[in-house]
Protein backbone atom coordinates (compact mmCIF):
# COMPACT_ATOMS: atom_id res chain seq x y z
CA UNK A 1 -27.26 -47.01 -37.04
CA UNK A 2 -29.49 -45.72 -34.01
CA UNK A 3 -31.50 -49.14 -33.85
CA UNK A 4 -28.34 -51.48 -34.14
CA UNK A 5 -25.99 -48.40 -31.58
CA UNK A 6 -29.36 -48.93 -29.09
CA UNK A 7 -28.75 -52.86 -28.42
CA UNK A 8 -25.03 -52.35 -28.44
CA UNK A 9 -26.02 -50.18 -26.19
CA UNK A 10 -28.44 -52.29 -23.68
CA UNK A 11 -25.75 -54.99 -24.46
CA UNK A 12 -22.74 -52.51 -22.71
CA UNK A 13 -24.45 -51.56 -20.12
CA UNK A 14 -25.24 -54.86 -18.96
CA UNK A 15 -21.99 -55.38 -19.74
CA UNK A 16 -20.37 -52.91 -17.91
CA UNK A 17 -22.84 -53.61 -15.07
CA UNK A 18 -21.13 -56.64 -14.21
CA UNK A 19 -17.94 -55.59 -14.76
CA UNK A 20 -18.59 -53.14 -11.71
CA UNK A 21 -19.97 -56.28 -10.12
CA UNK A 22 -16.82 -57.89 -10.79
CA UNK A 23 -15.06 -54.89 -9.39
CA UNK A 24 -17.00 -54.53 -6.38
CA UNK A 25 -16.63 -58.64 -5.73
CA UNK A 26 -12.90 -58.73 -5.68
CA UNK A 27 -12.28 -55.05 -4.09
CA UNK A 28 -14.95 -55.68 -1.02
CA UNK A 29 -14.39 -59.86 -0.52
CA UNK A 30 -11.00 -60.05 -1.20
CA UNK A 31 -9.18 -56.15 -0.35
CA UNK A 32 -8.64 -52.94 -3.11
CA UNK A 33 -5.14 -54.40 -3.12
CA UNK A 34 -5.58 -57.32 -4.24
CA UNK A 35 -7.91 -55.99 -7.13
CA UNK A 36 -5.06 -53.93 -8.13
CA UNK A 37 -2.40 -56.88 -8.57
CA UNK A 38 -5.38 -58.45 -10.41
CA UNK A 39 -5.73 -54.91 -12.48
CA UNK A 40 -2.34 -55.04 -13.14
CA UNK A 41 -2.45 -58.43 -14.22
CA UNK A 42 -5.21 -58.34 -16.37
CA UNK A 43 -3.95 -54.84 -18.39
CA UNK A 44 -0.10 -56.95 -19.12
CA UNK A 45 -2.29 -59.50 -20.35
CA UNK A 46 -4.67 -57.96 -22.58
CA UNK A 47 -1.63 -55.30 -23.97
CA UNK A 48 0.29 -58.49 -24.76
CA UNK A 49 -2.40 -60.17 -26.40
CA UNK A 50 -2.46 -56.97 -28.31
CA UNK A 51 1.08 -57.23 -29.50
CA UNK A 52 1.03 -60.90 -30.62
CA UNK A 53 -2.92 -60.98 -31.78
CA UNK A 54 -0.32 -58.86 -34.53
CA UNK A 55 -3.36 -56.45 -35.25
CA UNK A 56 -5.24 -59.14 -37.37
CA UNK A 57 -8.74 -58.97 -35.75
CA UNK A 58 -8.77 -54.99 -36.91
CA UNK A 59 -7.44 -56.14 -40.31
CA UNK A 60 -10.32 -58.66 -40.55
CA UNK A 61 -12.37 -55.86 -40.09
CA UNK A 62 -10.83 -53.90 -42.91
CA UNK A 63 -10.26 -56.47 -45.36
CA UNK A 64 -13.54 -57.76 -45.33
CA UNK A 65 -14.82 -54.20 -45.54
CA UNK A 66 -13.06 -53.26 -48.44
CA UNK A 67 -12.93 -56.24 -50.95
CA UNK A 68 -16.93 -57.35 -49.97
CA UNK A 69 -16.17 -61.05 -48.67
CA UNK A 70 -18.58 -63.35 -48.51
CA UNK A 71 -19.15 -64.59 -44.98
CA UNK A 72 -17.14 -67.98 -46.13
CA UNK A 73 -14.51 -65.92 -47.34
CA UNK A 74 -14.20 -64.80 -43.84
CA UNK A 75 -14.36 -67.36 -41.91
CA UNK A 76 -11.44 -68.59 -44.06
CA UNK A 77 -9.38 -65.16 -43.29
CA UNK A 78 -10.04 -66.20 -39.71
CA UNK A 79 -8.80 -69.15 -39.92
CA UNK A 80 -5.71 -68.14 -41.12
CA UNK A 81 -5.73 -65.79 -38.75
CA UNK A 82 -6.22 -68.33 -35.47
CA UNK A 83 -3.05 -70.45 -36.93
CA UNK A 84 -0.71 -67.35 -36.95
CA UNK A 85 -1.87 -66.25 -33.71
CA UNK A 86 -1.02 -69.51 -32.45
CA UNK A 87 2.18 -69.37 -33.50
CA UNK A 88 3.30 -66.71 -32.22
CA UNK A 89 2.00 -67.04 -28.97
CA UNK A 90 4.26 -69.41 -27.85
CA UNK A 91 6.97 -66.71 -27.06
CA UNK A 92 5.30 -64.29 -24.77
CA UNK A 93 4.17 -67.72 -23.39
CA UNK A 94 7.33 -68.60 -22.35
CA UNK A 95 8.41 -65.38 -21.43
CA UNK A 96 5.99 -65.37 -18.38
CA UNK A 97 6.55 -68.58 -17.72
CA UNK A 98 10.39 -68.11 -16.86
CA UNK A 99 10.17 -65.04 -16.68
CA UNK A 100 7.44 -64.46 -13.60
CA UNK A 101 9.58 -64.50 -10.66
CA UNK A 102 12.15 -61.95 -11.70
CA UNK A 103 8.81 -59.58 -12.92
CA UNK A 104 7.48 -59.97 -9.98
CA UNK A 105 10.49 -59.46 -7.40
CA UNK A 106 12.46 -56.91 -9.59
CA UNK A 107 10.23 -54.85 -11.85
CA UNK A 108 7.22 -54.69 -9.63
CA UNK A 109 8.79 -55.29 -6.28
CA UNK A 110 6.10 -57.79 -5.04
CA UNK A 111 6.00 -61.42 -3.45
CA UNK A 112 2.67 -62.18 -5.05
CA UNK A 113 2.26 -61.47 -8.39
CA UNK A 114 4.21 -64.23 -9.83
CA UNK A 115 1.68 -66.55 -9.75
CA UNK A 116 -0.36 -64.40 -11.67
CA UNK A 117 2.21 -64.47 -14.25
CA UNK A 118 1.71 -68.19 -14.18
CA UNK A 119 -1.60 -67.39 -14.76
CA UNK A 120 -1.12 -65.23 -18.00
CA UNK A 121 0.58 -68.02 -19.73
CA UNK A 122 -2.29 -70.34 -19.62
CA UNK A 123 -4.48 -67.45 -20.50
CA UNK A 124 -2.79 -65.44 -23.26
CA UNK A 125 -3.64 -67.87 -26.23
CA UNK A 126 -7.23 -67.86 -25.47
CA UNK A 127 -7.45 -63.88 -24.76
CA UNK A 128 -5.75 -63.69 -28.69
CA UNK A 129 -8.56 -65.83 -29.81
CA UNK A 130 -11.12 -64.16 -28.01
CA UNK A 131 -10.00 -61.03 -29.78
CA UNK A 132 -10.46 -62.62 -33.16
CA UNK A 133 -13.50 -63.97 -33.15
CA UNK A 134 -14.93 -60.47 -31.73
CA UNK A 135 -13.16 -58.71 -34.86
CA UNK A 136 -14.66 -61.63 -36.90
CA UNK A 137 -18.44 -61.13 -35.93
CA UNK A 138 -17.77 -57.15 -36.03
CA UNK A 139 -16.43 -58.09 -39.85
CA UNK A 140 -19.59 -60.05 -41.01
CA UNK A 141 -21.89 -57.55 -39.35
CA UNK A 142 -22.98 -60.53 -36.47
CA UNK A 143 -23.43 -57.73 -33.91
CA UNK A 144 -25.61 -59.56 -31.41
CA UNK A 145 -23.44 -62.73 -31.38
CA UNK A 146 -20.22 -59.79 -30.48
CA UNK A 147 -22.02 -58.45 -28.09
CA UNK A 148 -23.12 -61.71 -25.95
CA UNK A 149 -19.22 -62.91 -26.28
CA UNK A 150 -18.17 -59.19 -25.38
CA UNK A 151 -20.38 -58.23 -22.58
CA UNK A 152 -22.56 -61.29 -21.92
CA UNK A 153 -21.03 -64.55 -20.89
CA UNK A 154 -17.37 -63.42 -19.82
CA UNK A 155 -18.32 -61.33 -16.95
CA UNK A 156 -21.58 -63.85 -15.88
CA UNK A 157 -19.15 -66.69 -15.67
CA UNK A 158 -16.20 -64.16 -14.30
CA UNK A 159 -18.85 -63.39 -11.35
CA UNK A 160 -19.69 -67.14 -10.66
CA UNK A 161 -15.89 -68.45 -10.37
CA UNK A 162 -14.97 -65.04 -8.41
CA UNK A 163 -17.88 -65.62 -5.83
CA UNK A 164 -17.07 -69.89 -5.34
CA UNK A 165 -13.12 -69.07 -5.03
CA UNK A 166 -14.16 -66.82 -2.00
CA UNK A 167 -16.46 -69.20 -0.46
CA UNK A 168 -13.65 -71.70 -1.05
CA UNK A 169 -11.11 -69.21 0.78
CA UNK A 170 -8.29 -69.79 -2.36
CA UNK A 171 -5.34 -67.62 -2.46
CA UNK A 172 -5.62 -64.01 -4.16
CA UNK A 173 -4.57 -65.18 -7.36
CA UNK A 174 -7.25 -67.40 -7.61
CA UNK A 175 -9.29 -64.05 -8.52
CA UNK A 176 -6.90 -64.08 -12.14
CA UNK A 177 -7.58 -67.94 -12.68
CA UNK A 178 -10.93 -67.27 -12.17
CA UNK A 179 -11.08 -65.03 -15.26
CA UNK A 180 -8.91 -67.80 -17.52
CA UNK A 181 -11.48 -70.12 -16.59
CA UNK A 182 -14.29 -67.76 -17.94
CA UNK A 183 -12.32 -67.17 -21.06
CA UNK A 184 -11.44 -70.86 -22.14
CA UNK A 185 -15.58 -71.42 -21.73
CA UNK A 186 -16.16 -68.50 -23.91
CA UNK A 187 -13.79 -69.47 -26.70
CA UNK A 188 -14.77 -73.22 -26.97
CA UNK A 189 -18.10 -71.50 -27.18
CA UNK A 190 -17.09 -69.40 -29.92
CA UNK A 191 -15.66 -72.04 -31.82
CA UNK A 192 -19.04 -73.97 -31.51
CA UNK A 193 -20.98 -70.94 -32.89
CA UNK A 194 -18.48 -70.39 -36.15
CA UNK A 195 -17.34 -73.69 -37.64
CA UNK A 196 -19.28 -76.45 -38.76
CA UNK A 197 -18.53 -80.12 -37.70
CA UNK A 198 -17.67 -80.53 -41.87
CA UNK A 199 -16.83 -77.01 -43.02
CA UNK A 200 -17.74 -75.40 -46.14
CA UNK A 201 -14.83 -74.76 -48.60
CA UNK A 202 -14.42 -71.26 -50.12
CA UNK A 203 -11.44 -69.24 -51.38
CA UNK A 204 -9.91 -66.48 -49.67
CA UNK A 205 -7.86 -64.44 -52.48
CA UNK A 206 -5.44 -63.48 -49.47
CA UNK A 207 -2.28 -65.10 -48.28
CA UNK A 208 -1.51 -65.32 -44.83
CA UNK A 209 1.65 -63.20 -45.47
CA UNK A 210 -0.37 -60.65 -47.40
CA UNK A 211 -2.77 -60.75 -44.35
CA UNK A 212 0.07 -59.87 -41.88
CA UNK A 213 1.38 -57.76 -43.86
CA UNK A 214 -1.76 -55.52 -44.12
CA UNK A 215 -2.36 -56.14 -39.92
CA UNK A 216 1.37 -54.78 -39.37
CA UNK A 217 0.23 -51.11 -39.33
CA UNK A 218 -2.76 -51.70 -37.23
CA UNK A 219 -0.83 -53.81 -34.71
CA UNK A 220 0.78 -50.56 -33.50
CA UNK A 221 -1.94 -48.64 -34.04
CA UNK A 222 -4.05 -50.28 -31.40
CA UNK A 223 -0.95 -51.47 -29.18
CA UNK A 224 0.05 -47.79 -28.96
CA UNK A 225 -3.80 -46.68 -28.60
CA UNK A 226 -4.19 -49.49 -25.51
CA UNK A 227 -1.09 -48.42 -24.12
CA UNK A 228 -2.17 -44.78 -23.87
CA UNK A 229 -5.38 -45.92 -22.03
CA UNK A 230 -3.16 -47.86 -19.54
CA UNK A 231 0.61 -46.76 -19.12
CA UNK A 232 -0.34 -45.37 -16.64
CA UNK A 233 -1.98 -47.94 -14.86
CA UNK A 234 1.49 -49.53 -15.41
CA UNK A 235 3.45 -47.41 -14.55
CA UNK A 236 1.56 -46.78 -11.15
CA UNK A 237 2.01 -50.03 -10.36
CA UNK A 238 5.63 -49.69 -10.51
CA UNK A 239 6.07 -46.21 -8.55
CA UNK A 240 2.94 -46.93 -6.05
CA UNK A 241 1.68 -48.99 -3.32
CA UNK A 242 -1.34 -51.76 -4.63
CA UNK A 243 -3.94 -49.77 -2.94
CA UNK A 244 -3.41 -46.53 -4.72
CA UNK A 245 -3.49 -48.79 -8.08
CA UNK A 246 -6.62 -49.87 -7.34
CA UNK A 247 -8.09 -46.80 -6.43
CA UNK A 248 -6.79 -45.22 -9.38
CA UNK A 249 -8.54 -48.55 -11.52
CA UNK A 250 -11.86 -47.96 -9.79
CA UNK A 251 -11.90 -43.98 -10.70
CA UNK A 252 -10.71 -44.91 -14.42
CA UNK A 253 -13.53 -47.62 -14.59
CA UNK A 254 -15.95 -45.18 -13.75
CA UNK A 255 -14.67 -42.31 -15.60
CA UNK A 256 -14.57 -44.36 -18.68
CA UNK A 257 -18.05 -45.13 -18.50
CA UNK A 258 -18.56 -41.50 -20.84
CA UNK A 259 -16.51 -44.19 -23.63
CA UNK A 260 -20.02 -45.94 -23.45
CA UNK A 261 -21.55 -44.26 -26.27
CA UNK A 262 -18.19 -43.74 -28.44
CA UNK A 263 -17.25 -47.62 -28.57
CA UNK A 264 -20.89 -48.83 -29.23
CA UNK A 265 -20.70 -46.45 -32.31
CA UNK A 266 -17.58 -47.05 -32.55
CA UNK A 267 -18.52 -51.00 -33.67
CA UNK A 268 -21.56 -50.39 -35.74
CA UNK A 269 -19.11 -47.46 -38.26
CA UNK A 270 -15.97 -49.90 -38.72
CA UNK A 271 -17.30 -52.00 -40.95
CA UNK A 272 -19.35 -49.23 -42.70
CA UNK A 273 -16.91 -46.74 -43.34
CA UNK A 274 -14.35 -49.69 -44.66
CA UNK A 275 -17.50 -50.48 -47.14
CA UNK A 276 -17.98 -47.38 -48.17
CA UNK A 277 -14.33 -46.40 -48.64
CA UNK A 278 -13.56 -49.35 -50.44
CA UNK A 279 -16.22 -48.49 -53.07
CA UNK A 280 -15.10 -45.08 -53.12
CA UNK A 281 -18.03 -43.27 -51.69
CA UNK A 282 -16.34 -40.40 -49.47
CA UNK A 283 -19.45 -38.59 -49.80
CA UNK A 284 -21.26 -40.92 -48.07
CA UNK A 285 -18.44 -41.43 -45.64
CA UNK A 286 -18.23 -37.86 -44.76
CA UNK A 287 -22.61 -38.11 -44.27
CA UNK A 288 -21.80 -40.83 -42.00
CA UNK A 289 -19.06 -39.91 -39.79
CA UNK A 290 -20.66 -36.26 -39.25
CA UNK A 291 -24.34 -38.18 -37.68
CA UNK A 292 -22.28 -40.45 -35.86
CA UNK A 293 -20.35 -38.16 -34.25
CA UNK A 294 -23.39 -35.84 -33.44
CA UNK A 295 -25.00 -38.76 -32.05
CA UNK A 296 -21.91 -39.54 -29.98
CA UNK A 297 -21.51 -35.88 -28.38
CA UNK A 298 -25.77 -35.74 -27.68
CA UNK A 299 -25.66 -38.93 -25.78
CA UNK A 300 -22.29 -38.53 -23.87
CA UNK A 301 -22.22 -35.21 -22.38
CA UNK A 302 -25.04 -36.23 -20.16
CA UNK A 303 -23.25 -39.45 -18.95
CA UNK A 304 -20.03 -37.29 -18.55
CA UNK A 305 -22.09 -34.42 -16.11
CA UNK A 306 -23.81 -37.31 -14.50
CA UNK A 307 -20.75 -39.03 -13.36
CA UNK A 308 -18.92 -35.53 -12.46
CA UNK A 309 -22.20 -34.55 -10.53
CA UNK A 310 -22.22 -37.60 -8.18
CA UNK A 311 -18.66 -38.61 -8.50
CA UNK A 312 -17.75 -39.07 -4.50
CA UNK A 313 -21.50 -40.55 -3.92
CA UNK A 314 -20.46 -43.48 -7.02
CA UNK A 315 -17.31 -44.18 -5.34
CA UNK A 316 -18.85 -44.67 -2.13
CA UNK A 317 -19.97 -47.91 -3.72
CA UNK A 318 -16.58 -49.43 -4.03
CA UNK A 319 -15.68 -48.72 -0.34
CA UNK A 320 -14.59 -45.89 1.56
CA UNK A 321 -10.92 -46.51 -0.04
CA UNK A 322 -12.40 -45.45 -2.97
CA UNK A 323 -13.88 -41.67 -2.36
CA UNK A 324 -9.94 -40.67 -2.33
CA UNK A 325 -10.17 -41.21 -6.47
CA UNK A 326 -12.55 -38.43 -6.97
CA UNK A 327 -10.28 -35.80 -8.19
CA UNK A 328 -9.17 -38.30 -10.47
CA UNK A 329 -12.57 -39.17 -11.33
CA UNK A 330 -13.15 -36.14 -12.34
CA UNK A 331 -10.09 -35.31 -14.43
CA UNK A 332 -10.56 -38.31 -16.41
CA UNK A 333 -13.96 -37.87 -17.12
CA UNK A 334 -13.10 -34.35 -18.16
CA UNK A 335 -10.68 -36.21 -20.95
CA UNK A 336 -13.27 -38.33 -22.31
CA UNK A 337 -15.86 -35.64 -22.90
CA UNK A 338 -13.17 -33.99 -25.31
CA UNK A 339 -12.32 -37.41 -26.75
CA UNK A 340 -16.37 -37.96 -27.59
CA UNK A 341 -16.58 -34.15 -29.44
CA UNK A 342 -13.81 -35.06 -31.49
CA UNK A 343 -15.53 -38.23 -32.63
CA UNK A 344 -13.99 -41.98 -33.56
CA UNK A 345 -10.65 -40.15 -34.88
CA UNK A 346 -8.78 -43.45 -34.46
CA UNK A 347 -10.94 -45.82 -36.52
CA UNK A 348 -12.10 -43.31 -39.31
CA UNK A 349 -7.98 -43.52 -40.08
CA UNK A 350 -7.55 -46.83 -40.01
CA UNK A 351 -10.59 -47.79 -42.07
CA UNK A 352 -9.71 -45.42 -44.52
CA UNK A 353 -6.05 -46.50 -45.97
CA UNK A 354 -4.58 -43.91 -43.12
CA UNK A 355 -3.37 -46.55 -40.71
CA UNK A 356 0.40 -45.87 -40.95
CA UNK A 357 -0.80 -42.07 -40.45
CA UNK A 358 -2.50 -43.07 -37.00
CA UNK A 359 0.56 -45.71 -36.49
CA UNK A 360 2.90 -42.87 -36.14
CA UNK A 361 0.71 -40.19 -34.36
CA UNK A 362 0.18 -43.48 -31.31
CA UNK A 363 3.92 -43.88 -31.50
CA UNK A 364 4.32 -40.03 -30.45
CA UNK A 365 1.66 -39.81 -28.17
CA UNK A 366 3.02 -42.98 -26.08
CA UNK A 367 6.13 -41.50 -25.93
CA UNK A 368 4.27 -38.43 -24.35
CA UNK A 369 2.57 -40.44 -22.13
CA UNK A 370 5.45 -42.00 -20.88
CA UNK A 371 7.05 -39.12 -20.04
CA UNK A 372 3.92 -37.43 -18.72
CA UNK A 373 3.42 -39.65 -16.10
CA UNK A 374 7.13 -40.11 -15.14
CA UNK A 375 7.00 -36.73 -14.61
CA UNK A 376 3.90 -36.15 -12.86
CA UNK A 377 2.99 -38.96 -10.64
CA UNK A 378 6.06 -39.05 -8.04
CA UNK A 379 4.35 -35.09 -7.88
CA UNK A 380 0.64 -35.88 -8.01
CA UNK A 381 0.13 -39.20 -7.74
CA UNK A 382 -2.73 -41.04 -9.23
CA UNK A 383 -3.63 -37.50 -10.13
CA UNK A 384 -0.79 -36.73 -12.28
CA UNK A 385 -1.76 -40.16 -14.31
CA UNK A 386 -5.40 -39.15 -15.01
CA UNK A 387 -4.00 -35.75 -16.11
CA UNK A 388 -1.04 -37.43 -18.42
CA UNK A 389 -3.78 -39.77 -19.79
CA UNK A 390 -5.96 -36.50 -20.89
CA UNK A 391 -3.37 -34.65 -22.05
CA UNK A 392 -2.37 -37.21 -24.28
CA UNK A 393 -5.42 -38.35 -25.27
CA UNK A 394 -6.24 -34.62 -26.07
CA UNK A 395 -3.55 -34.40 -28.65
CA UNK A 396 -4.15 -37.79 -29.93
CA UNK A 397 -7.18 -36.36 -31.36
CA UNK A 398 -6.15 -33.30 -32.54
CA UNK A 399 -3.26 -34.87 -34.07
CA UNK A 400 -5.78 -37.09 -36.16
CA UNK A 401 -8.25 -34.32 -36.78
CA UNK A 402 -5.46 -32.34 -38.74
CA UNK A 403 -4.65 -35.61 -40.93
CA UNK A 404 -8.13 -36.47 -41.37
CA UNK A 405 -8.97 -33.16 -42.96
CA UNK A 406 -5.46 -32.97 -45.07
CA UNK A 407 -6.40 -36.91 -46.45
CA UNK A 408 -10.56 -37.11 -46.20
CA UNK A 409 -11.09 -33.42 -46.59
CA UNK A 410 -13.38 -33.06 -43.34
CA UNK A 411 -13.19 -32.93 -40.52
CA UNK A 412 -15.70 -35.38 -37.70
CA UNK A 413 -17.83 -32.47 -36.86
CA UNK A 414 -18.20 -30.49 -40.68
């Protein structure tokens, strides 16, 4: 687990180098406020992808866990999974295509961001696949090809069409296209590395209804876990100016940087615990989720002090703008410490025959949210979102603790 965590690892950090670089690109060459229209942008897209991706990429992950498919077997569950998908996505689709003037004039009260609700129709169908073919190579255990699609070649290519649409002088949305761009390259790619030019037949004993059916839970599962993570962000964007959204982007970027350890663990135990669940070994399970939580809460707490420690010097990076986020910094590091001693509560549910459990504790906890930050930004401002976000996030994981011991019988940490 240590071995295959430690190139995750190297893989994330590279990863979430450029992403800063990314960050840093659009908030010094083009203005913070423009990287907060293209924040917004980006989180609508990705939670939407969420909805309509109709949690199939976790229940790839799951399936193929529990019943031991054969990497065929699979590939044919994926490609069930791609034609649903594709489906589907022809409603948000349209949604944002009609639909983007009125968002951007009445909900967000802005003359700009329709066009980059232009954008998310051309790039909503290829952020769904995207998703699936990560949750495919997490399924067969292919963690270095999931972590060159994850943190490799979207953010390289990101960085080269970000830096020529600023020497070209485009308009501000021409920072969102520049990310579709990326992600149809990295999906053709990821077609190229799966199927064969004259494909291998195998049976999949699952129907594609039996396959939604079992992704139904999971959908709101991880729509209502993404949504905790970023209602606020939303939410901001509707009761603050741009430039205080992209402050508040910047701090959570960097505050989130203590989920660097969690999620790289995170990938390697999905799989595994859906093996060893499905045969029935909750011995084993309870072995493994108490050293991968141990190694979670060694390595994080000196990431979290680290970023607490030189929190206004880290911000200084991202302009002077920036060093107004520290509180926030701080608050939402604080959060993520407390999520990484409490271990990956979410997954160890949903890998475990729990899902509609963790559906329903997400469904309670955005509803907290919600009201958290409606509450406590017009008071605090991006402050008050960082401290809904904890809060919530806090009894997310308690929430799941108490269910995990009443179905598991143990708890993450004994």
């Amino acid at each position: 687990m240590i071995s295959t965590s430690g190139i995750g690892f190297i893989f994330r950090l590279f990863g979430l180098g450029t992403s800063f670089l990314v960050t840093m690109l659009i908030s010094r060459l083009f203005s913070v406020g423009i990287f907060g229209n293209y924040s917004l942008a980006f989180t609508i897209a990705q939670a939407t992808a969420l909805v309509f991706a109709l949690g199939i990429p976790s229940a790839l992950v799951k399936i193929v866990g529990n019943n031991s498919y054969t990497y065929l077997q699979a590939k044919k569950l994926l490609i069930k999974g791609l034609k649903i998908t594709l489906v589907f996505s022809i409603v948000p689709v349209m949604f944002f295509f009609f639909g983007a003037v009125f968002l951007s004039e009445n909900v967000f009260k802005s003359d700009v961001l329709s066009n980059y609700f232009v954008v998310i129709c051309l790039v909503l169908p290829l952020f769904i696949f995207h998703e699936l073919f990560l949750f495919f190579f997490i399924s067969v255990k292919k963690f270095k090809l999931y972590n060159v699609f994850m943190f490799g070649l979207p953010n390289v290519l990101l960085l080269g069409f970000l830096y020529l649409f600023y020497t070209l002088k485009m308009p501000e949305h021409y920072t969102f296209i520049a990310f579709a761009i990326s992600m149809l390259i990295v999906v053709i790619t990821e077609v190229f590395m799966v199927f064969e030019i004259k494909p291998k037949t195998a049976d999949t004993p699952l129907s594609s209804g039996a396959l939604v059916k079992t992704a139904w839970p999971l959908l709101f599962s991880g729509l209502m876990l993404y949504l905790l993570n970023w209602t606020d962000l939303i939410m901001l964007g509707m009761m603050v100016d741009e430039d205080e959204v992209g402050i508040y982007n910047i701090a959570y970027k960097i505050g989130t940087l203590g989920f660097l350890v969690i999620v790289t663990v995170n990938i390697i135990m999905m799989p595994k615990m859906a093996e060893l669940y499905g045969k029935g070994d909750l011995s084993g399970l309870k072995k493994f989720i108490h050293k991968s939580t141990r190694l979670i809460i060694f390595t994080t707490l000196p990431i979290v002090a680290g970023i607490v420690g030189l929190s206004s010097y880290i911000l200084s990076f991202f302009g002077e703008e920036a060093i107004a986020g520290q509180s926030t910094l701080i608050i939402i590091s604080t959060g993520i410490l407390f999520s990484a001693m409490c271990g990956n509560t979410d997954q160890i549910l949903n890998m475990t025959g729990n899902e509609k459990v963790f559906r329903n504790i997400t469904v309670v906890c955005f509803l907290a949210n919600i009201s958290l930050n409606y509450l406590l930004i017009p008071v605090y401002g991006i402050n008050g979102a960082a401290i809904a976000s904890v809060i919530t996030n806090a009894l997310l994981n308690v929430i799941s603790l108490f269910y995990m011991k009443k179905r598991l019988g143990f708890y993450t940490f004994a």
